[in-house]
PDB file of N, CA and C in Angstrom:
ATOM      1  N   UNK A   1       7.898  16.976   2.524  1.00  0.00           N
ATOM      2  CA  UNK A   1       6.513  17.247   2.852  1.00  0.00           C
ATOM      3  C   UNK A   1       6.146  18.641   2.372  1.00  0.00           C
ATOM      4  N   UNK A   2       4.741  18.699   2.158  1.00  0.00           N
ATOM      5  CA  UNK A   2       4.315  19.967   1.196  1.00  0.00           C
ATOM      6  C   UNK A   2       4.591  21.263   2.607  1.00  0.00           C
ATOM      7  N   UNK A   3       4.744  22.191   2.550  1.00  0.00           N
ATOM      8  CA  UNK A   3       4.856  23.570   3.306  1.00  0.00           C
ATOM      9  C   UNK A   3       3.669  24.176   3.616  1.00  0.00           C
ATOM     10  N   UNK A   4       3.085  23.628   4.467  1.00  0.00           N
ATOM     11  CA  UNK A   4       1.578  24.180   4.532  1.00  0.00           C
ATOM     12  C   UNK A   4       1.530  24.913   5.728  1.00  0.00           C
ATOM     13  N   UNK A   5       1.163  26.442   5.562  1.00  0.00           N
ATOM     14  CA  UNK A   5       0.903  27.364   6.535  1.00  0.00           C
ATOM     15  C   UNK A   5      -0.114  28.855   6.225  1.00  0.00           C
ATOM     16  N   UNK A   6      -0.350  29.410   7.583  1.00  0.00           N
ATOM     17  CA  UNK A   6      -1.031  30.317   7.228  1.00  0.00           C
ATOM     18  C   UNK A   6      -0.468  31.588   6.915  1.00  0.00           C
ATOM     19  N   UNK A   7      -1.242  32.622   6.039  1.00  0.00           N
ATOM     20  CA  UNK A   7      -0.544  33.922   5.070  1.00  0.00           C
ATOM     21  C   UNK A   7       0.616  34.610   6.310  1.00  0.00           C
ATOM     22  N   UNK A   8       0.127  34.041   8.017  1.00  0.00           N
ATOM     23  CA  UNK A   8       0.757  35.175   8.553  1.00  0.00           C
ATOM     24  C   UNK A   8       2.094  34.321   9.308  1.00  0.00           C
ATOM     25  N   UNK A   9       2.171  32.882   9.054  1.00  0.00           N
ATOM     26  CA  UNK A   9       3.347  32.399   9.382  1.00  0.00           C
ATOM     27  C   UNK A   9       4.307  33.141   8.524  1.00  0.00           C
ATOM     28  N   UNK A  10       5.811  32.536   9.340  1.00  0.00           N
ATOM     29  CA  UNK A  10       7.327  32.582   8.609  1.00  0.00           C
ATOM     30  C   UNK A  10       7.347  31.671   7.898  1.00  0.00           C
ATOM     31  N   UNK A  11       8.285  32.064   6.849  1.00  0.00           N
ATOM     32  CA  UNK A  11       9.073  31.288   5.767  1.00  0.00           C
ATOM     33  C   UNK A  11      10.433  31.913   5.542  1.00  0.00           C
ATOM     34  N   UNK A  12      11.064  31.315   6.296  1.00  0.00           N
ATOM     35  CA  UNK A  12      12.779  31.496   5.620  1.00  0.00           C
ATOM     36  C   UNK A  12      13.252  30.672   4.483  1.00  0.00           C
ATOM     37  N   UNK A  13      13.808  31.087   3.401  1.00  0.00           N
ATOM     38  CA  UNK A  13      14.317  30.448   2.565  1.00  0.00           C
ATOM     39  C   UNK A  13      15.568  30.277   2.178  1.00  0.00           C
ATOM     40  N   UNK A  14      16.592  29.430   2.397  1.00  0.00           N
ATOM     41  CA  UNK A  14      18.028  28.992   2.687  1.00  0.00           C
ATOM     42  C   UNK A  14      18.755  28.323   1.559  1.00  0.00           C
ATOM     43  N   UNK A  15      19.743  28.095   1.162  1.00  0.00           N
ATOM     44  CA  UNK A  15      20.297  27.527   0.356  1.00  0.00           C
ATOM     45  C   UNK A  15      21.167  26.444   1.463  1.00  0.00           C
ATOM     46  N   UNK A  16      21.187  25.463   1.535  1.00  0.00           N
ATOM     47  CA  UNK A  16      22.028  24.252   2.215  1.00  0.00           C
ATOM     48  C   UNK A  16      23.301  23.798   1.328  1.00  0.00           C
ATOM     49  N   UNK A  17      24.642  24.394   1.694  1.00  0.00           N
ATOM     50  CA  UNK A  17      25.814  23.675   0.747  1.00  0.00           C
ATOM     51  C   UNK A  17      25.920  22.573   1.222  1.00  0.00           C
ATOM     52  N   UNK A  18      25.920  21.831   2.240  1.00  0.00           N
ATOM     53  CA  UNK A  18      25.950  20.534   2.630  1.00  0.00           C
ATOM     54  C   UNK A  18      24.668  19.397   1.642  1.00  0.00           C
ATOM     55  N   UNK A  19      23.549  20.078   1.195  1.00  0.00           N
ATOM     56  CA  UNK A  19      22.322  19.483   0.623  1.00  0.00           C
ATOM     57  C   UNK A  19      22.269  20.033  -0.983  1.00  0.00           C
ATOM     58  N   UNK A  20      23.167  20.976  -1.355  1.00  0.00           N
ATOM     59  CA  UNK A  20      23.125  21.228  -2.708  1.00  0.00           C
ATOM     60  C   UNK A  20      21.907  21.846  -2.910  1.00  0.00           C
ATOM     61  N   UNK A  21      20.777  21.937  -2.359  1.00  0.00           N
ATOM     62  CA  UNK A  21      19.423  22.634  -2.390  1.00  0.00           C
ATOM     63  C   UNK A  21      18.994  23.794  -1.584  1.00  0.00           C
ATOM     64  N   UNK A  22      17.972  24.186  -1.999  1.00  0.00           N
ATOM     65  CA  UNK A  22      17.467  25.217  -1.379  1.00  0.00           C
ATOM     66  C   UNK A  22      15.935  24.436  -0.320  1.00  0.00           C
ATOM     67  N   UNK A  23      15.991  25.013   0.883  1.00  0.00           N
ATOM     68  CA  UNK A  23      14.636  24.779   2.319  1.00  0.00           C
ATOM     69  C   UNK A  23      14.130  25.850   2.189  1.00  0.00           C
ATOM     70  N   UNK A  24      13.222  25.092   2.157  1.00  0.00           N
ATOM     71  CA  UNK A  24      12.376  26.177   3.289  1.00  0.00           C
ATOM     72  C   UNK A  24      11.817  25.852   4.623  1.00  0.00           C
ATOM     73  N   UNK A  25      12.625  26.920   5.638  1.00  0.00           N
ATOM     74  CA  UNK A  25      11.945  26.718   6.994  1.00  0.00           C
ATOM     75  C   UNK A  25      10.883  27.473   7.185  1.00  0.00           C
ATOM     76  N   UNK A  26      10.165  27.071   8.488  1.00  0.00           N
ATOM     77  CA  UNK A  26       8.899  27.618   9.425  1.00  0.00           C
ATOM     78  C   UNK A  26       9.129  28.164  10.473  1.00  0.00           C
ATOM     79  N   UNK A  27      10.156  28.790  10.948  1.00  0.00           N
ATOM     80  CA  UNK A  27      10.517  29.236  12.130  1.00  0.00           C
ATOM     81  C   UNK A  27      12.158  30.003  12.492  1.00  0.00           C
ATOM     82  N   UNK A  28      12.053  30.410  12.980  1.00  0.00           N
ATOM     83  CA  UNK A  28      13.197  31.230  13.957  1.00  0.00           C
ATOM     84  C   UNK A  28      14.498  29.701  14.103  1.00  0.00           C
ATOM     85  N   UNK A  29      14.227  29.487  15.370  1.00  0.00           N
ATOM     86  CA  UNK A  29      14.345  27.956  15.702  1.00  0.00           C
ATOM     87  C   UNK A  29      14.628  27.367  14.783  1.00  0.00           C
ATOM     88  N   UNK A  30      13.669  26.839  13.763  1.00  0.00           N
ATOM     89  CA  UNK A  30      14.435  25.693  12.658  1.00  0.00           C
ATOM     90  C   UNK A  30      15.487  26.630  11.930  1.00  0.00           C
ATOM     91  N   UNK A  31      15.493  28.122  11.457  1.00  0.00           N
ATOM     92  CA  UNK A  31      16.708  28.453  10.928  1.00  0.00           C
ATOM     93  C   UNK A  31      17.523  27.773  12.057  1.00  0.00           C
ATOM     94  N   UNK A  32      17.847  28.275  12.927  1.00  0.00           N
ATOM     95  CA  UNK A  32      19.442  28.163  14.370  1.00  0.00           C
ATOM     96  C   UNK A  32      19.656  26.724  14.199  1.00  0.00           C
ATOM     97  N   UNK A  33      18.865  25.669  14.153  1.00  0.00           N
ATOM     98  CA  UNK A  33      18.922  24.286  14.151  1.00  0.00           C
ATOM     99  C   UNK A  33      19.749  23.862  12.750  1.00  0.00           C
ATOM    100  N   UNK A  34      18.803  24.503  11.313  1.00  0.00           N
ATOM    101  CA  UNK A  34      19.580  24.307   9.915  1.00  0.00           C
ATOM    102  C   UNK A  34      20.963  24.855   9.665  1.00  0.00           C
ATOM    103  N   UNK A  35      21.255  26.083  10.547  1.00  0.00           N
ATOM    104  CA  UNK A  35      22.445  26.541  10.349  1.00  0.00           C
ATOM    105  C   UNK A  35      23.968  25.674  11.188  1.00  0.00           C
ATOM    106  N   UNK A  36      23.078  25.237  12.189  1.00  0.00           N
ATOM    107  CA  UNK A  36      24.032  24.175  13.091  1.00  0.00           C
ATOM    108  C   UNK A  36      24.404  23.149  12.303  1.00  0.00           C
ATOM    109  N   UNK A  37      23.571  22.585  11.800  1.00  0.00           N
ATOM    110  CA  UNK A  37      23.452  21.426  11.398  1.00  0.00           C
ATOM    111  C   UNK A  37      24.121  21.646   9.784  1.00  0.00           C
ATOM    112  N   UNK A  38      24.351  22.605   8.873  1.00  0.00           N
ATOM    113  CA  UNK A  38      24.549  22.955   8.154  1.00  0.00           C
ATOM    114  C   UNK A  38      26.136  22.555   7.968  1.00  0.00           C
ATOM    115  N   UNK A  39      26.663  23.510   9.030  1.00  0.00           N
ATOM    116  CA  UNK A  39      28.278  23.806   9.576  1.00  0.00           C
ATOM    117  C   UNK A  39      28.937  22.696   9.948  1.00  0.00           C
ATOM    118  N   UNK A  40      27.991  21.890  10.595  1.00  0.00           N
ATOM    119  CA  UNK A  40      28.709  20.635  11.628  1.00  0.00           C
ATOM    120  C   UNK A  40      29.323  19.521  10.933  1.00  0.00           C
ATOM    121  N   UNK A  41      30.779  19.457  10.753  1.00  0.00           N
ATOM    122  CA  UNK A  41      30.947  18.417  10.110  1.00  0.00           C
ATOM    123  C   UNK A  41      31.219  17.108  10.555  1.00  0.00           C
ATOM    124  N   UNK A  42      30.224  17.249  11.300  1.00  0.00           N
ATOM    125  CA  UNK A  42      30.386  15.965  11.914  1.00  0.00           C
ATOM    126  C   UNK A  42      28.953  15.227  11.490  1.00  0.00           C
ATOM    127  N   UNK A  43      28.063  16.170  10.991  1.00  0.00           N
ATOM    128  CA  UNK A  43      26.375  15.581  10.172  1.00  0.00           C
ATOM    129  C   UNK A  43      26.913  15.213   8.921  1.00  0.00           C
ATOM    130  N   UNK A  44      26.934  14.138   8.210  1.00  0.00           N
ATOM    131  CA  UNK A  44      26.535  13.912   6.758  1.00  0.00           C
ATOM    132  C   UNK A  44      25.628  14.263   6.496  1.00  0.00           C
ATOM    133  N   UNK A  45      24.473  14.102   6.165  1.00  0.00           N
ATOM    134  CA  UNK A  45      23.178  14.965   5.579  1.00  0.00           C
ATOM    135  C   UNK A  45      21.779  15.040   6.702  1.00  0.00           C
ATOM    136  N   UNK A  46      20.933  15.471   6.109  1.00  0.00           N
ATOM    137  CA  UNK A  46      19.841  16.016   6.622  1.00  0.00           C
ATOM    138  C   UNK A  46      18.891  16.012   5.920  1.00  0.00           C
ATOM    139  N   UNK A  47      17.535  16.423   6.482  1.00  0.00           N
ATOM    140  CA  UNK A  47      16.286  16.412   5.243  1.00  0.00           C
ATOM    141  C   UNK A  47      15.197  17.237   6.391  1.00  0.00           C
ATOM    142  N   UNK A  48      14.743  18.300   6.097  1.00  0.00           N
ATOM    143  CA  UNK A  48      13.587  18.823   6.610  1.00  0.00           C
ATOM    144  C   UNK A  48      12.804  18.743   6.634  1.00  0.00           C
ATOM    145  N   UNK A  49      11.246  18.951   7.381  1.00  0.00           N
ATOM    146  CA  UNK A  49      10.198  18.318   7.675  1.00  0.00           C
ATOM    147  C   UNK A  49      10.086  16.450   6.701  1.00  0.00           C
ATOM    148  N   UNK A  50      10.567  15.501   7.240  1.00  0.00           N
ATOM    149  CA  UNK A  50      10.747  14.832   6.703  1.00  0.00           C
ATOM    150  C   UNK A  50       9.187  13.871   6.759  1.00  0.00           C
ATOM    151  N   UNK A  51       8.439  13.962   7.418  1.00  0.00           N
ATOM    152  CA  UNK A  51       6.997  13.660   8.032  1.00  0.00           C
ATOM    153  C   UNK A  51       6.488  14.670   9.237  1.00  0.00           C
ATOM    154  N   UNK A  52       5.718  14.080   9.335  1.00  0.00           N
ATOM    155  CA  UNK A  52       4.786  14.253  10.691  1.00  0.00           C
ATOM    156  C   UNK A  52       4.682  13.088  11.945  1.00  0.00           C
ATOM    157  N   UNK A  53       4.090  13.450  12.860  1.00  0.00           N
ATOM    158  CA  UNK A  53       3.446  12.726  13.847  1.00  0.00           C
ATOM    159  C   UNK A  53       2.111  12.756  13.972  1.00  0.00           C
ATOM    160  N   UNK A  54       1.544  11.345  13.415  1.00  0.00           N
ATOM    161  CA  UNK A  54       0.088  11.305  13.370  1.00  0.00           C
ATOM    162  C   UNK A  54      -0.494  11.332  14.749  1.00  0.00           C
ATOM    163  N   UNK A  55      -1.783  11.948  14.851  1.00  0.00           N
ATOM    164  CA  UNK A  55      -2.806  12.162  15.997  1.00  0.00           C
ATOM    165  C   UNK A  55      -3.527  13.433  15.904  1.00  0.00           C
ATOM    166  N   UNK A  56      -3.806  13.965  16.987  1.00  0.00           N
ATOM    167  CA  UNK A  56      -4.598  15.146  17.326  1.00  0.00           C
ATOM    168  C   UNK A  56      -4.069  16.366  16.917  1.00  0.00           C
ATOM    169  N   UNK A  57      -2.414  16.594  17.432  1.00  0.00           N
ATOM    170  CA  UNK A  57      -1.615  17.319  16.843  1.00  0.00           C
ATOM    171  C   UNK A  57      -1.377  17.430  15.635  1.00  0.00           C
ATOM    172  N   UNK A  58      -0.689  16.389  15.245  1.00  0.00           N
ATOM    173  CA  UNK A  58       0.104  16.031  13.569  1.00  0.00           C
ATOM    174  C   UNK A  58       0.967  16.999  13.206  1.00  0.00           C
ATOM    175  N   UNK A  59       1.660  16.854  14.801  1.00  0.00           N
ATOM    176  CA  UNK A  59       3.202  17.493  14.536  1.00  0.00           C
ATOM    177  C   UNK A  59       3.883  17.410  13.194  1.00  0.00           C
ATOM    178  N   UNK A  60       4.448  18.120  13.236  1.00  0.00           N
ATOM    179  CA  UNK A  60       5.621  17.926  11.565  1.00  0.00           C
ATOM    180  C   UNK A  60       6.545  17.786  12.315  1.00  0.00           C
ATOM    181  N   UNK A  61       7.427  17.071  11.973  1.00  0.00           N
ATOM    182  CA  UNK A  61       9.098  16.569  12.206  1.00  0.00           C
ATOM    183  C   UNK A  61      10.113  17.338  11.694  1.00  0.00           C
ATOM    184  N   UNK A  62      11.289  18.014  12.600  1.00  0.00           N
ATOM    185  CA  UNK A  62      11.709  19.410  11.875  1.00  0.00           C
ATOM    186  C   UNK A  62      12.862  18.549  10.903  1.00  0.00           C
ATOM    187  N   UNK A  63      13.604  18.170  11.468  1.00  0.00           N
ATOM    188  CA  UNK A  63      14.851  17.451  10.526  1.00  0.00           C
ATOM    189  C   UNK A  63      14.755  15.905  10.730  1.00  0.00           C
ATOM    190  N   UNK A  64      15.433  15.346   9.774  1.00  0.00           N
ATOM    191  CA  UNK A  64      16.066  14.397   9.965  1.00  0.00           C
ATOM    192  C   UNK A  64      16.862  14.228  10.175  1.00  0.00           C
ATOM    193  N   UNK A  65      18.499  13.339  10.738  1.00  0.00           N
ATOM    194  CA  UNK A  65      19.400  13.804  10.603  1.00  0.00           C
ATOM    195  C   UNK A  65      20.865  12.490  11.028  1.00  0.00           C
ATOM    196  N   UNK A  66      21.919  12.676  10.186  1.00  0.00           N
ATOM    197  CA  UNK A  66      22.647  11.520  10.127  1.00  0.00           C
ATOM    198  C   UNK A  66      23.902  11.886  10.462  1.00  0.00           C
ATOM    199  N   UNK A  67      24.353  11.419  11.375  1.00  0.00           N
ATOM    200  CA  UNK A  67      26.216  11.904  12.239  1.00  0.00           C
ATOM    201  C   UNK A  67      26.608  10.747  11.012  1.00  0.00           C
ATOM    202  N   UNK A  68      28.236  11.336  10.636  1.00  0.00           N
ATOM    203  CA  UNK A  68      29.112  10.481   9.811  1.00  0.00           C
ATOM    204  C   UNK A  68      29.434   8.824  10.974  1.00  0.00           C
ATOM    205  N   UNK A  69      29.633   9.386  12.289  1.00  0.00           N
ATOM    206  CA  UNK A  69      30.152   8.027  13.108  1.00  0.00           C
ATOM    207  C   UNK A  69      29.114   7.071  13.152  1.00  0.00           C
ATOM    208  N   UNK A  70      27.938   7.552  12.973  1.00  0.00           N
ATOM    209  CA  UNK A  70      26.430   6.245  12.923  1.00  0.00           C
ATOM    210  C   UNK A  70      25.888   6.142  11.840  1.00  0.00           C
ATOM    211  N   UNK A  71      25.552   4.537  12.280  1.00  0.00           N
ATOM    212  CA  UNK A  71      24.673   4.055  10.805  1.00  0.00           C
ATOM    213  C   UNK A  71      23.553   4.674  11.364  1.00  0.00           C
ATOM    214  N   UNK A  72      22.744   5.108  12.145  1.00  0.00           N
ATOM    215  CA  UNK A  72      21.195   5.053  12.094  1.00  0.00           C
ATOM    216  C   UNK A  72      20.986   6.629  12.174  1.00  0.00           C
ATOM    217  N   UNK A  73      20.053   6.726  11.904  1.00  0.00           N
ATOM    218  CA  UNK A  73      19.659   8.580  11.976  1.00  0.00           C
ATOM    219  C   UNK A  73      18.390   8.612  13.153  1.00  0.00           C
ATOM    220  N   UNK A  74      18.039   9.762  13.036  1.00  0.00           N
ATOM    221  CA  UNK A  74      17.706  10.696  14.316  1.00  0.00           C
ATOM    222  C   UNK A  74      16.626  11.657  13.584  1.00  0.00           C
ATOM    223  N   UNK A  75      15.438  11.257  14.346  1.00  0.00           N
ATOM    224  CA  UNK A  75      14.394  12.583  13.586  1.00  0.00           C
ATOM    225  C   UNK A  75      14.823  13.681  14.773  1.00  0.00           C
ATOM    226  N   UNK A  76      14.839  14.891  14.512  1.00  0.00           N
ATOM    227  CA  UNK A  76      14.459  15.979  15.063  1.00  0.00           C
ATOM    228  C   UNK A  76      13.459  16.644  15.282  1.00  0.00           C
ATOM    229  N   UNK A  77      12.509  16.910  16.602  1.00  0.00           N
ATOM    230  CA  UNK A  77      11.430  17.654  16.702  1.00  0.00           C
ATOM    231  C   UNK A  77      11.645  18.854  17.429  1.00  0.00           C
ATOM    232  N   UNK A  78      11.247  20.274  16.606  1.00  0.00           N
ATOM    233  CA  UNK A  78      11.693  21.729  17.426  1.00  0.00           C
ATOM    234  C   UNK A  78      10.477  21.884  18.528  1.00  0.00           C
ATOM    235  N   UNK A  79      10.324  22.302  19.972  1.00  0.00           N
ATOM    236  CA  UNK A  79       9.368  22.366  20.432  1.00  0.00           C
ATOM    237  C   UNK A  79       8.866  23.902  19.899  1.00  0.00           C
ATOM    238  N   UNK A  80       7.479  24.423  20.292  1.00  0.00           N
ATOM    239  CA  UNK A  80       6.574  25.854  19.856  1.00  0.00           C
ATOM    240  C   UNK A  80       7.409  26.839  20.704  1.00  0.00           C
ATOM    241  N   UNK A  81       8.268  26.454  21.650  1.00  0.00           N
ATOM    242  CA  UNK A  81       8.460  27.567  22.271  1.00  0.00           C
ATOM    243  C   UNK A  81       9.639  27.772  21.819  1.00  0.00           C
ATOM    244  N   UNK A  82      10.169  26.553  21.405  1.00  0.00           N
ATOM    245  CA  UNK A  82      11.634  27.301  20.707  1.00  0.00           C
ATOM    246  C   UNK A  82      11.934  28.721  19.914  1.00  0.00           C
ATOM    247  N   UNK A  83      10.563  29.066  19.256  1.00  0.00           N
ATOM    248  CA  UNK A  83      10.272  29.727  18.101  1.00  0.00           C
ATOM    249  C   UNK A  83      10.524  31.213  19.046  1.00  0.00           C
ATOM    250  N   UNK A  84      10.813  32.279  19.585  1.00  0.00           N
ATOM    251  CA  UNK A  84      11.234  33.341  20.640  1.00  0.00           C
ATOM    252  C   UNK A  84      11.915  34.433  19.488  1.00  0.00           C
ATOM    253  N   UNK A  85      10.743  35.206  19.504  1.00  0.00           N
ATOM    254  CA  UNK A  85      10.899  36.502  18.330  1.00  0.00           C
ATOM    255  C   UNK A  85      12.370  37.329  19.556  1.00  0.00           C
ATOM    256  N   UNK A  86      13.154  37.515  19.152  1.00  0.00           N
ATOM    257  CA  UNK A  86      14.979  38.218  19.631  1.00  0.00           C
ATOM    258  C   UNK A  86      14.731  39.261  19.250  1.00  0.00           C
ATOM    259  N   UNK A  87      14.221  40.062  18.482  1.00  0.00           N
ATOM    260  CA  UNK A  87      14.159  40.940  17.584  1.00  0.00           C
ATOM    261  C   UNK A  87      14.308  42.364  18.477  1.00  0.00           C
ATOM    262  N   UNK A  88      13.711  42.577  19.622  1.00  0.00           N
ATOM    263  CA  UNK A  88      13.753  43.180  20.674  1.00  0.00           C
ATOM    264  C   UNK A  88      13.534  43.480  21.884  1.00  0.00           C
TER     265      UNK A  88
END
């Protein structure tokens, strides 16, 4: 999905060795989530904002995401508050 935000959002930009590519995240939060998910070898792959949730909102969907022991995958949604500037 296209990366659509305003001049004063985040953009982290990551390289994924598990995905051979480079993300870009929107948040604090989705880094800690991509880096988990990165490491874990227990995920076969992943895919970021992979859609949305249509309605009023039109949430974006942070990951997708597939354990090696299951056939079926798992969307991931980060909640707004996850996002908690640490900084100081």
């Amino acid at each position: 999905m296209p990366f659509a935000r305003r001049a004063s959002d985040r953009r982290i930009e990551v390289f994924s060795s598990k995905l051979g590519r480079r993300l870009s995240l929107s948040s604090y939060a989705a880094w800690q989530l991509w880096l988990a998910l990165d490491a874990n070898p227990a995920v076969s792959t992943f895919c970021e904002r992979p859609t949305f949730i249509a309605g009023s909102l039109r949430r974006v969907i942070n990951f997708w995401v597939r354990f090696r022991r299951d056939l079926e995958a798992e969307f991931w949604l980060l909640d707004d508050a996850d996002d908690v500037d640490e900084s100081g």
